[in-house]
C-alpha atoms as a PDB file:
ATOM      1  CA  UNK A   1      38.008   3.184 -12.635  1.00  0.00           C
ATOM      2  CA  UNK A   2      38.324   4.406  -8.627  1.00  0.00           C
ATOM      3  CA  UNK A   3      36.257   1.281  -7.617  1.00  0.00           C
ATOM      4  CA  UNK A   4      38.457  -0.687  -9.475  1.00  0.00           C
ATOM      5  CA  UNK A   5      41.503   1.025  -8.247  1.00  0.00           C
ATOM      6  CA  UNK A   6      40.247   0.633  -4.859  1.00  0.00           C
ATOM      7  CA  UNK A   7      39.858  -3.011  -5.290  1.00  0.00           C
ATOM      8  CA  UNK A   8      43.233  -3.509  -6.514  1.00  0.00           C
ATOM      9  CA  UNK A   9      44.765  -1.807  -2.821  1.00  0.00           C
ATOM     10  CA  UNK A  10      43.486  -4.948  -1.493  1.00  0.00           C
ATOM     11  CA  UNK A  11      46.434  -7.063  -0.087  1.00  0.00           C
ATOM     12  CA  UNK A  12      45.196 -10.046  -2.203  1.00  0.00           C
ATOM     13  CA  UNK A  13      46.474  -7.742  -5.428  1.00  0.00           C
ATOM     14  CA  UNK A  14      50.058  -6.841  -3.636  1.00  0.00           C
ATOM     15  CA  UNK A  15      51.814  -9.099  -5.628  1.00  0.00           C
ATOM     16  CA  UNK A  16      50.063  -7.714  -8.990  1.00  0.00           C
ATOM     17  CA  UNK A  17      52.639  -6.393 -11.785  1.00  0.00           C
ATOM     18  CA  UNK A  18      51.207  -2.872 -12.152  1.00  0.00           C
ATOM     19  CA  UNK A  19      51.957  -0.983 -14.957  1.00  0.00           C
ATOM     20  CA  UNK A  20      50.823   2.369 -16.766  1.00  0.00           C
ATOM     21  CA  UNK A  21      50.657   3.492 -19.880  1.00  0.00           C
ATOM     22  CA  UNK A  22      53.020   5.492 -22.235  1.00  0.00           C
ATOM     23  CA  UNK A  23      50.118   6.957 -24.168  1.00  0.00           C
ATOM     24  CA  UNK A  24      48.972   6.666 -27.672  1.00  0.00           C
ATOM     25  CA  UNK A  25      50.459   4.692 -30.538  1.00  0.00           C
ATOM     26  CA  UNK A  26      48.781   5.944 -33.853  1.00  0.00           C
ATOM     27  CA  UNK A  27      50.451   2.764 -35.416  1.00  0.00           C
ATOM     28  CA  UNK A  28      48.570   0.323 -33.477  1.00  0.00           C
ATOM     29  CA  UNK A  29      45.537   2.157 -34.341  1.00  0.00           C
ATOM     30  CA  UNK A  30      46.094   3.107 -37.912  1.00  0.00           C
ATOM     31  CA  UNK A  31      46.013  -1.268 -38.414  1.00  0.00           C
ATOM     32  CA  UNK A  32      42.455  -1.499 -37.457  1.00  0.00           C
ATOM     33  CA  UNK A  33      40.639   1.825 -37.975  1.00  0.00           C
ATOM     34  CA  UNK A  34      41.619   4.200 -41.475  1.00  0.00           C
ATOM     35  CA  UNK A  35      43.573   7.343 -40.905  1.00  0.00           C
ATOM     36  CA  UNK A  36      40.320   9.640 -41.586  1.00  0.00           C
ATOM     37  CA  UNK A  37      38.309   7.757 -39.448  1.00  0.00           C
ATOM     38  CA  UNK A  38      41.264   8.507 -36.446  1.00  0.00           C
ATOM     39  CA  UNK A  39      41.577  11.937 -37.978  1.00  0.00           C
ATOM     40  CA  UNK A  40      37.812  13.196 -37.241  1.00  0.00           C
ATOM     41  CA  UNK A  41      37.825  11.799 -33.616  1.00  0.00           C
ATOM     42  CA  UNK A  42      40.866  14.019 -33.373  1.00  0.00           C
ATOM     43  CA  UNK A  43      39.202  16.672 -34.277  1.00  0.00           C
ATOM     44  CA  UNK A  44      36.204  16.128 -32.529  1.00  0.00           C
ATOM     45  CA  UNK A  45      37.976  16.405 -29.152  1.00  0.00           C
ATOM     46  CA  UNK A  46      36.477  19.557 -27.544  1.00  0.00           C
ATOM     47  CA  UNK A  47      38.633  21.926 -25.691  1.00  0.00           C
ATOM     48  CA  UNK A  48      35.182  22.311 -23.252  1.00  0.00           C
ATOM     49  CA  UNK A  49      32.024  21.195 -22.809  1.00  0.00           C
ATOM     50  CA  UNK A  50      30.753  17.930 -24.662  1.00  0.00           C
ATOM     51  CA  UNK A  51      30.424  16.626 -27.990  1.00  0.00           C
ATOM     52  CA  UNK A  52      28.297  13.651 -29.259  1.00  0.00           C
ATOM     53  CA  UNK A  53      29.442  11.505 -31.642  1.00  0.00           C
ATOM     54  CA  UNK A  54      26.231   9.201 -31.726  1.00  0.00           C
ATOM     55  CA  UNK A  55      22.971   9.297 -29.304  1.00  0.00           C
ATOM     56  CA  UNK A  56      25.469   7.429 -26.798  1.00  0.00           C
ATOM     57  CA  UNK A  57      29.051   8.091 -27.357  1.00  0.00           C
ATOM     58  CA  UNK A  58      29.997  11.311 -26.135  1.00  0.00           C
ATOM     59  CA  UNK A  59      33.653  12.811 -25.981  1.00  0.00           C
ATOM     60  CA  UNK A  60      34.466  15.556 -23.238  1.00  0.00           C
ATOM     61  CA  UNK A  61      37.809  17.487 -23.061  1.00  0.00           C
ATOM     62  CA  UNK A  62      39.801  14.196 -21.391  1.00  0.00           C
ATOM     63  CA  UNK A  63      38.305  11.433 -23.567  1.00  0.00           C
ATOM     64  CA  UNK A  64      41.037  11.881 -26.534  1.00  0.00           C
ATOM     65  CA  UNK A  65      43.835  11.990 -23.692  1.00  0.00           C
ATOM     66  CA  UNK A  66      41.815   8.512 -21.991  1.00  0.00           C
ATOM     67  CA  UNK A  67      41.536   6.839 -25.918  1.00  0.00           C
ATOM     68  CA  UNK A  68      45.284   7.147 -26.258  1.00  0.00           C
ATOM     69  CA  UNK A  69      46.421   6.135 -22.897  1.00  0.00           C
ATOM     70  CA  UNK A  70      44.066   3.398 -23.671  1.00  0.00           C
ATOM     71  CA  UNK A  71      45.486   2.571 -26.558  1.00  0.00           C
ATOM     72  CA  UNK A  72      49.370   2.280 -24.920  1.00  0.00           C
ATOM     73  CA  UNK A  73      47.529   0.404 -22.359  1.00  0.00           C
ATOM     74  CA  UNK A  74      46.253  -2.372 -24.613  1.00  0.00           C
ATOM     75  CA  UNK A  75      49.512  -2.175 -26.384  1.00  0.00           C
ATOM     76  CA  UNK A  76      52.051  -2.508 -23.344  1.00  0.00           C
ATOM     77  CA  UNK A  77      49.804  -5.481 -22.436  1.00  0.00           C
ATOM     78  CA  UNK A  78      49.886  -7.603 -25.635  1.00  0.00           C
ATOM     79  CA  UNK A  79      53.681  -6.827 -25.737  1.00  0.00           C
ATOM     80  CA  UNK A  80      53.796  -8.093 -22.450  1.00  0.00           C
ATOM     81  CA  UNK A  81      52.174 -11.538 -22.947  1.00  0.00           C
ATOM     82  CA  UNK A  82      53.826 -12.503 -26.378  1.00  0.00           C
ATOM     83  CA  UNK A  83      57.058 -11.711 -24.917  1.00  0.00           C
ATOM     84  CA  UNK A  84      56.168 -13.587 -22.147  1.00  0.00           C
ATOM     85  CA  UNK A  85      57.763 -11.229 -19.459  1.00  0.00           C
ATOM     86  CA  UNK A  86      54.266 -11.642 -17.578  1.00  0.00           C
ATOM     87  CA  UNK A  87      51.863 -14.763 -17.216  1.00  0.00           C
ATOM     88  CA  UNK A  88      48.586 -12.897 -18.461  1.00  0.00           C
ATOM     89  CA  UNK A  89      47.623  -9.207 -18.519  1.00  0.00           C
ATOM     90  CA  UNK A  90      43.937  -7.440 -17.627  1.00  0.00           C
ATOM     91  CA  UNK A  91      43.734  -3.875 -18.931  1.00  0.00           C
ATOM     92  CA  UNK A  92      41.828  -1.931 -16.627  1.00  0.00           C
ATOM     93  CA  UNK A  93      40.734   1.658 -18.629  1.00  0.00           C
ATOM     94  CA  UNK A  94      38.074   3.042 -20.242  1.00  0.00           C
ATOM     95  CA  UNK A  95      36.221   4.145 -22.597  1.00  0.00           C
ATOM     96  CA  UNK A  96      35.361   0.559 -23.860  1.00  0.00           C
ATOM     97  CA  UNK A  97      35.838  -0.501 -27.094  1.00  0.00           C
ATOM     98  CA  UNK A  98      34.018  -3.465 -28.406  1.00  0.00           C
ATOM     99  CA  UNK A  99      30.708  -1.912 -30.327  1.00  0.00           C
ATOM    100  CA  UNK A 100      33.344   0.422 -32.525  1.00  0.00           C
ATOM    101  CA  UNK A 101      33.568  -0.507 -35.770  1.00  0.00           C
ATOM    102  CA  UNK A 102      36.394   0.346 -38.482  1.00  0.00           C
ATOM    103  CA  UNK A 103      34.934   3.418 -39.339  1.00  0.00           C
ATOM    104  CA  UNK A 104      31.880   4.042 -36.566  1.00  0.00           C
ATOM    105  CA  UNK A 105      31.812   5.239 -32.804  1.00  0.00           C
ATOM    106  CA  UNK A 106      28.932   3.642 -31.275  1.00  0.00           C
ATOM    107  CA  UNK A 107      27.587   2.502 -27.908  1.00  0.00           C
ATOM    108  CA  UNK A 108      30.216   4.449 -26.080  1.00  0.00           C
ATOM    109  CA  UNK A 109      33.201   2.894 -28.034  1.00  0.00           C
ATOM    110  CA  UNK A 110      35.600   4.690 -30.333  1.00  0.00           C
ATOM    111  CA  UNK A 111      38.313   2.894 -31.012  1.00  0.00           C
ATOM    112  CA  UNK A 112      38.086  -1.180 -31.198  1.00  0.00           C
ATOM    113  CA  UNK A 113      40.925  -2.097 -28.206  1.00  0.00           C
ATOM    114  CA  UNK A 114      40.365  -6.208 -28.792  1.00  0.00           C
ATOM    115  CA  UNK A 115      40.994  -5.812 -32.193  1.00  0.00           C
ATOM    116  CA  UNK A 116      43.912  -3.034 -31.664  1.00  0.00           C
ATOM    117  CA  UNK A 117      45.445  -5.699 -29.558  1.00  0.00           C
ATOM    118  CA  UNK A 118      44.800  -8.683 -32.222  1.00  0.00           C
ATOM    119  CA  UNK A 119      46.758  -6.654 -34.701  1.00  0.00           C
ATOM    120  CA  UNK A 120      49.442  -5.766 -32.648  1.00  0.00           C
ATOM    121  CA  UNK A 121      50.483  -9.485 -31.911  1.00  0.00           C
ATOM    122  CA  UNK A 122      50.027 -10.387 -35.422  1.00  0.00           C
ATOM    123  CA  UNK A 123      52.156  -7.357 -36.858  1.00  0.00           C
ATOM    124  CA  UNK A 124      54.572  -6.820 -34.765  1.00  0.00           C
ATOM    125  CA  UNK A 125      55.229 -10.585 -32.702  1.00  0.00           C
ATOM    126  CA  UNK A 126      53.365 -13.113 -35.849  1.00  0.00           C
ATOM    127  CA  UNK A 127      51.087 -14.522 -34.367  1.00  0.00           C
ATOM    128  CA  UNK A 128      48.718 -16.344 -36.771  1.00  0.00           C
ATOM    129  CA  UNK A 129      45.499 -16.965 -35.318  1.00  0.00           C
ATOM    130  CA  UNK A 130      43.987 -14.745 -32.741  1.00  0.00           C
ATOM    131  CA  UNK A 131      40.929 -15.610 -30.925  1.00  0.00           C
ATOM    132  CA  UNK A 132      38.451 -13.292 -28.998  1.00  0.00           C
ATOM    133  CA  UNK A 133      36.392 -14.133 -26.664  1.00  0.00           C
ATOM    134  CA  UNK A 134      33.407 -11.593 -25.353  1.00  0.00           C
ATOM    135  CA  UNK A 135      31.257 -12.369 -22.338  1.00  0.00           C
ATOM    136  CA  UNK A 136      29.580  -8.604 -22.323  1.00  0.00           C
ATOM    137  CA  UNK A 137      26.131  -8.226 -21.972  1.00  0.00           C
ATOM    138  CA  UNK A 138      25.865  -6.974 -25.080  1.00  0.00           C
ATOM    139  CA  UNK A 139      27.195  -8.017 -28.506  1.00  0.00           C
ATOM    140  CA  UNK A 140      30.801  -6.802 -29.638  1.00  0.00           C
ATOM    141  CA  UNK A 141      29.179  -5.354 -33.045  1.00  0.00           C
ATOM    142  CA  UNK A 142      32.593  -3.501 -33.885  1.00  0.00           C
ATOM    143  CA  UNK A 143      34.983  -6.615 -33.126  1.00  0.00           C
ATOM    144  CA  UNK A 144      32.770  -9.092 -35.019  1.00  0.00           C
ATOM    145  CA  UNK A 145      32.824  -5.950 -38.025  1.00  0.00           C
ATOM    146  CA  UNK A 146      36.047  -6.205 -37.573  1.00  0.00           C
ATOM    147  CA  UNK A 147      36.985  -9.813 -37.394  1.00  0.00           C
ATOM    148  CA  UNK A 148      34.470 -10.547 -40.042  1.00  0.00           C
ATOM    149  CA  UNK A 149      36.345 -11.115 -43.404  1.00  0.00           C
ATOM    150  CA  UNK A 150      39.831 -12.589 -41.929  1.00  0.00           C
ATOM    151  CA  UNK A 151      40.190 -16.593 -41.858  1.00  0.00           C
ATOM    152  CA  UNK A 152      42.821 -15.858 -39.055  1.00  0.00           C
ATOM    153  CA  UNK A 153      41.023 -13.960 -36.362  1.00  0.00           C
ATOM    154  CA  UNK A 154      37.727 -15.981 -34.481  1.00  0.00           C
ATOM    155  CA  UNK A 155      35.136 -13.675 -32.708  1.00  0.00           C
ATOM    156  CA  UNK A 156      33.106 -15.630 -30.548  1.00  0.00           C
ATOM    157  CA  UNK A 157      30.623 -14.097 -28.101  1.00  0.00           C
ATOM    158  CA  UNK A 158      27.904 -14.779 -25.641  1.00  0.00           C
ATOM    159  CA  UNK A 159      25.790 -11.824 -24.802  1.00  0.00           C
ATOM    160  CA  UNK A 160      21.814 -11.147 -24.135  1.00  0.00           C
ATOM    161  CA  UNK A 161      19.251 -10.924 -26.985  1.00  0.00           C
ATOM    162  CA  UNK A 162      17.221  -9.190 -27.882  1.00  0.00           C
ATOM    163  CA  UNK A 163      19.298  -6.166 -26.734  1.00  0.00           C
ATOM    164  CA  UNK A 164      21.596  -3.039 -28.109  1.00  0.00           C
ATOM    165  CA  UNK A 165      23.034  -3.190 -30.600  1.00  0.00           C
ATOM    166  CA  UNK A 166      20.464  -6.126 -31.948  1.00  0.00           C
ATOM    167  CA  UNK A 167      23.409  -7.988 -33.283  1.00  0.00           C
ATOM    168  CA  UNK A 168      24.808 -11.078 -32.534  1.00  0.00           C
ATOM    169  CA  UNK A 169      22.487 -13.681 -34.020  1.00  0.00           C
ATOM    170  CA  UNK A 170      23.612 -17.357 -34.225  1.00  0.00           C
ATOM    171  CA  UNK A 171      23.245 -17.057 -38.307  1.00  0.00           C
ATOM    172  CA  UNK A 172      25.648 -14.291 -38.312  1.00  0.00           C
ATOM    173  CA  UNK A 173      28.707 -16.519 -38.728  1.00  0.00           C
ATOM    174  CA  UNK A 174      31.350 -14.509 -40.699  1.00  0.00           C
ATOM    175  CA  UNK A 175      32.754 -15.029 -44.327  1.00  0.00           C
ATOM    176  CA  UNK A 176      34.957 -17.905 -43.339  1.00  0.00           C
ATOM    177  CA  UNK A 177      32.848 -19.429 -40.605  1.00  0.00           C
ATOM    178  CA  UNK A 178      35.152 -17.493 -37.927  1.00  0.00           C
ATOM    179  CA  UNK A 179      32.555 -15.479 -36.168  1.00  0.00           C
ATOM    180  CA  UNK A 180      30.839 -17.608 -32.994  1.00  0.00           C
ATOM    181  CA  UNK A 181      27.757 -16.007 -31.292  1.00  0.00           C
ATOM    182  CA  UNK A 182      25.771 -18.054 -28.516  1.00  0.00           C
ATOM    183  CA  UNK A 183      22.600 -15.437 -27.869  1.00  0.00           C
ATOM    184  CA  UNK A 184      21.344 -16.287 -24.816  1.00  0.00           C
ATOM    185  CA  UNK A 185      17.541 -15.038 -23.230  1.00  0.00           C
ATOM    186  CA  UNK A 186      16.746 -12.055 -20.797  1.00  0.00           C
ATOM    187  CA  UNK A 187      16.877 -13.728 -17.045  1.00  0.00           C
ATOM    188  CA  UNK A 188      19.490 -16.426 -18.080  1.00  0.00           C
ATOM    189  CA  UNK A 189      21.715 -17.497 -15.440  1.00  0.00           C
ATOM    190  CA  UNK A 190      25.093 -19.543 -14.884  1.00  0.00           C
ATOM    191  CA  UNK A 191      24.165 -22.707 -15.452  1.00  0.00           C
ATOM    192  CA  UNK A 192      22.709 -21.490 -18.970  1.00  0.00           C
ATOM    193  CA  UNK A 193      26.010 -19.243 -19.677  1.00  0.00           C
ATOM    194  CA  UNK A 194      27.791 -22.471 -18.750  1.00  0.00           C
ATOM    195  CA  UNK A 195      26.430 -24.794 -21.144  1.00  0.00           C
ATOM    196  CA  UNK A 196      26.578 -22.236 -24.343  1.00  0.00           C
ATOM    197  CA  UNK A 197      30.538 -21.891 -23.420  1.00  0.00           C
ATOM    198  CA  UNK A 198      31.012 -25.670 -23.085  1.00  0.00           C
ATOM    199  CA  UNK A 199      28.751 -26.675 -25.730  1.00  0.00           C
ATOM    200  CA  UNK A 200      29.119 -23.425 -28.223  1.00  0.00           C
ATOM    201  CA  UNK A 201      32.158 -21.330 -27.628  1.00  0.00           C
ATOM    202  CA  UNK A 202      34.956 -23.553 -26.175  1.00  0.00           C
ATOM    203  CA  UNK A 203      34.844 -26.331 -28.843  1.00  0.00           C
ATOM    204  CA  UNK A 204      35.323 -23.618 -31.443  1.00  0.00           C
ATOM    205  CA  UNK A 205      38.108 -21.738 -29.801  1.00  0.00           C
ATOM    206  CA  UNK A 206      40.169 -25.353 -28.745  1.00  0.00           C
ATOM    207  CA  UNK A 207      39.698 -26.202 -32.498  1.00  0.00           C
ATOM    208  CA  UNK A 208      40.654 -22.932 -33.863  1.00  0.00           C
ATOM    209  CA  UNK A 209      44.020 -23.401 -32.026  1.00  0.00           C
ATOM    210  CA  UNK A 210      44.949 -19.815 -31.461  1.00  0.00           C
ATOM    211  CA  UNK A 211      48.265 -18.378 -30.615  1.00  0.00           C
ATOM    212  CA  UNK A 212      46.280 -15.952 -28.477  1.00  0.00           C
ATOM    213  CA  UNK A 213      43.108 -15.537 -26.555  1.00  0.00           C
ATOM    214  CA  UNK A 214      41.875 -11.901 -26.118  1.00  0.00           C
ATOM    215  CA  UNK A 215      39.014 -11.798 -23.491  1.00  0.00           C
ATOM    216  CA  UNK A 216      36.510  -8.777 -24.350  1.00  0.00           C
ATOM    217  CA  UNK A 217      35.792  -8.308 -20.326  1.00  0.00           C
ATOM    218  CA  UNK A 218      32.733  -6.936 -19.878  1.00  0.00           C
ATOM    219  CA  UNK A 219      30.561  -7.393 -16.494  1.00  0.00           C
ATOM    220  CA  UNK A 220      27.639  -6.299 -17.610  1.00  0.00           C
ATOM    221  CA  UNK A 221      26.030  -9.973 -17.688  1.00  0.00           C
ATOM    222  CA  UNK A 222      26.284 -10.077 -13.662  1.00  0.00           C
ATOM    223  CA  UNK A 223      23.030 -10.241 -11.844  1.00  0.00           C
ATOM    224  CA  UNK A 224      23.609  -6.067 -10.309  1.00  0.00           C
ATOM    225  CA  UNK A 225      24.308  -4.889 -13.473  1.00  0.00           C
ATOM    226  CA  UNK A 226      21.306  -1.859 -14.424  1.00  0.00           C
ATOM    227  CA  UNK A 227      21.528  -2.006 -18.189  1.00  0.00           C
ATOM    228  CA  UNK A 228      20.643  -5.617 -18.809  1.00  0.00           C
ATOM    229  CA  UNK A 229      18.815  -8.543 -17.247  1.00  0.00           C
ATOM    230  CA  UNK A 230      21.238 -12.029 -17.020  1.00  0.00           C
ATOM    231  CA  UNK A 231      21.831 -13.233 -13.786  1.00  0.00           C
ATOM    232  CA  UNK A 232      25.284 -14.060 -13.877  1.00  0.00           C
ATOM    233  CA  UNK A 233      27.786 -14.119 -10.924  1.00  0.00           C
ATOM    234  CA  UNK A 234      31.170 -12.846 -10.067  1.00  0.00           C
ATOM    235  CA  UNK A 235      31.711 -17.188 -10.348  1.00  0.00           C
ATOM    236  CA  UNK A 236      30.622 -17.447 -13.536  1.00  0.00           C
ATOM    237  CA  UNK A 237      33.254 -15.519 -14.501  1.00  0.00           C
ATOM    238  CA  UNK A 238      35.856 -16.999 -12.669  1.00  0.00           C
ATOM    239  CA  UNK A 239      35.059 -20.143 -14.133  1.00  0.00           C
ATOM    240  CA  UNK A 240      34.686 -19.045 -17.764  1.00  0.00           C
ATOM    241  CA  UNK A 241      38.323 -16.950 -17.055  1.00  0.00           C
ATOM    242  CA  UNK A 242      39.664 -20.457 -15.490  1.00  0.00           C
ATOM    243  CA  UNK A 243      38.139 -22.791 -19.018  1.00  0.00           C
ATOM    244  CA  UNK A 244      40.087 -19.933 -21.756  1.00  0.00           C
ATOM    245  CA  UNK A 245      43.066 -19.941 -19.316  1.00  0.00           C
ATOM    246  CA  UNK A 246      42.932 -23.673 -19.989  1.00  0.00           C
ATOM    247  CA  UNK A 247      43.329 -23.586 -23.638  1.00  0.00           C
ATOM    248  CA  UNK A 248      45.709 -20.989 -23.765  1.00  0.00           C
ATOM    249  CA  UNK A 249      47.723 -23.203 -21.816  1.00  0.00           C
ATOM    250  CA  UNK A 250      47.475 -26.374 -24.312  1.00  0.00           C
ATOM    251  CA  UNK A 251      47.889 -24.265 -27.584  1.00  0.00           C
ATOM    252  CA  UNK A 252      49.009 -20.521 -26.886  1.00  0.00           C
ATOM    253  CA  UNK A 253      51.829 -21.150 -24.641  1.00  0.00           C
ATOM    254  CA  UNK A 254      50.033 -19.814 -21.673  1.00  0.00           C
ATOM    255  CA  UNK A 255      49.346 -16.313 -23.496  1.00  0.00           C
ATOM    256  CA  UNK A 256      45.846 -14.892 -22.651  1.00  0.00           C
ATOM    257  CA  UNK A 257      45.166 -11.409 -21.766  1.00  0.00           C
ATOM    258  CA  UNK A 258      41.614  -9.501 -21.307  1.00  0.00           C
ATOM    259  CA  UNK A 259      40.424  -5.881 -21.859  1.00  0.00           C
ATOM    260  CA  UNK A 260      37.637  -4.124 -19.888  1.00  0.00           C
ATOM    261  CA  UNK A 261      34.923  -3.392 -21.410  1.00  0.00           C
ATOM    262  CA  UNK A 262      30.871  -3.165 -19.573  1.00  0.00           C
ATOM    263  CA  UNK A 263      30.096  -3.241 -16.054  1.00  0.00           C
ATOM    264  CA  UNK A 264      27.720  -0.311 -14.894  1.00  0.00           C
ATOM    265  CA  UNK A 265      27.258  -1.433 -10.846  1.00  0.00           C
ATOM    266  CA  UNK A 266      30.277  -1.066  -9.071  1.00  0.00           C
ATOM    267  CA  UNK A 267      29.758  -3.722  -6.367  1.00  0.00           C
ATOM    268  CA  UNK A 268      29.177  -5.833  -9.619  1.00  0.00           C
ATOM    269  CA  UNK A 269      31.648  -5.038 -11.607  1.00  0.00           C
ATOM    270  CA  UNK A 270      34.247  -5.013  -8.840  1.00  0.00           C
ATOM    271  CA  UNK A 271      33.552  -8.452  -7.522  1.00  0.00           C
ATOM    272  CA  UNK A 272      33.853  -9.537 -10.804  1.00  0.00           C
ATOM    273  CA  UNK A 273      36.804  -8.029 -11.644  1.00  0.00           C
ATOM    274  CA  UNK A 274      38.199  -9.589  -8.406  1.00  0.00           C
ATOM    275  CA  UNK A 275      36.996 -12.912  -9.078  1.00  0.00           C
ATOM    276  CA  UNK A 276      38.431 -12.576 -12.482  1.00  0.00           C
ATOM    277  CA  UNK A 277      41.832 -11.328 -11.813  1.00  0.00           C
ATOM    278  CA  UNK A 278      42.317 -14.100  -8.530  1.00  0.00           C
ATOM    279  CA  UNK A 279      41.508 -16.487 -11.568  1.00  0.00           C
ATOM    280  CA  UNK A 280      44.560 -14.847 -13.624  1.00  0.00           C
ATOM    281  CA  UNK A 281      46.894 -15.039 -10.558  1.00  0.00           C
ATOM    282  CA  UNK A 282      46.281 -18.626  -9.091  1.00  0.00           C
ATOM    283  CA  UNK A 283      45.964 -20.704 -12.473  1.00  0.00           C
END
């Protein structure tokens, strides 16, 4: 979060909308994850030291304070973009949130923010059909959990295989054909990335004809990154930003927003994050 705030001081991002958040809304979580679920993390919270909620997720004494904030975050943002008070919305914050599932913490998610902000434009502003799109290194387990049973949300993902969680496979297609995954091979590059969106994942999103596009924004997939082994580049997703932008713009009214998710080497994950928000700003 400093690197990235330190990016954003940059003159290029002067003419940014910045905005924080109010904090928590327990109704915008209560639609995606059950009130016992929500009630355990609560209580898990330590006052000091560290508590682990799975061999990876761990909660210290500001990570409840950080979920909640994250939460208004995501919130404010999706507000934002189906009123159409801004153009598109990135929401930079942590922890992540794709590998949560309804009920499970995992991979150091806890609550699902893609799916938090799904709900929130279909309950509160009606939008029908939401679809997300998640270019992490790894596989969104918890969205696709999510999304999995509802005709009116599409999950589609590209992300490295074999690798955690070891979901994500191509026959893993949801109960009404709404879940998209394009696995792609240790050591794949751009070009490769590339052809699974154009060939794969845009098709499916232009024909799903969503009222929304979510972008799950992880950088783990650039070439930096420690915990994984594509080679993509700070381009790649600048152009795959540019292509959803695109189809927002023929079916969604221009709405398109992204959440943060992976992105472990700073000078990675801050030239992406650049290249990704310049992509937001100049459509």
């Amino acid at each position: 979060m400093r690197a990235i705030e330190q990016l954003l001081e940059h003159e290029r991002f002067q003419s940014l909308s910045r905005l924080t958040s109010p904090g928590g809304d327990h109704a915008a979580i209560l639609r995606v994850h059950p009130p016992e679920y929500v009630e355990e993390i609560e209580k898990a919270a330590p006052k000091e030291g560290l508590v682990r909620l799975d061999g990876d997720t761990v909660m210290s004494p500001g990570t409840l304070d950080a979920l909640m904030h994250a939460v208004g975050a995501t919130v404010l943002a999706t507000n934002a973009v189906m009123h159409r008070n801004v153009d598109n919305a990135f929401v930079a914050m942590r922890p992540p949130g794709h590998h949560a599932e309804r009920a499970t913490p995992m991979g150091f998610c806890i609550f699902n923010f893609a799916a938090i902000a799904a709900h929130q434009a279909r309950a509160v502003h009606k939008a029908q059909r939401i679809a997300i799109m998640d270019f992490d290194v790894h596989h969104g387990n918890g969205t696709q959990d999510i999304c999995w049973s509802d005709r009116h949300m599409l999950y589609t993902s590209t992300h490295q295989m074999p690798l955690f969680p070891g979901t994500g496979a191509v026959s893993e297609r949801g109960e009404h054909d709404n879940i998209v995954n394009a696995p792609l091979s240790p050591g794949a590059d751009g070009a490769v990335f590339k052809e699974a969106m154009e060939t794969v994942i845009l098709p499916r999103i232009e024909d799903f004809r969503p009222d929304l596009i979510i972008i799950s924004a992880g950088f783990d997939a650039h070439r930096l990154d420690p915990l994984a082994n594509l080679n993509l580049t700070e381009g790649d997703f600048s152009w795959a930003t540019g292509k959803l932008m695109d189809i927002a713009d023929k079916h969604c009214k221009g709405r398109i927003m992204s959440i943060l998710e992976g992105g472990y080497d700073l000078e990675g994950l801050t030239r992406s994050v650049a290249a990704h928000l310049l992509t937001f700003m100049g459509h």
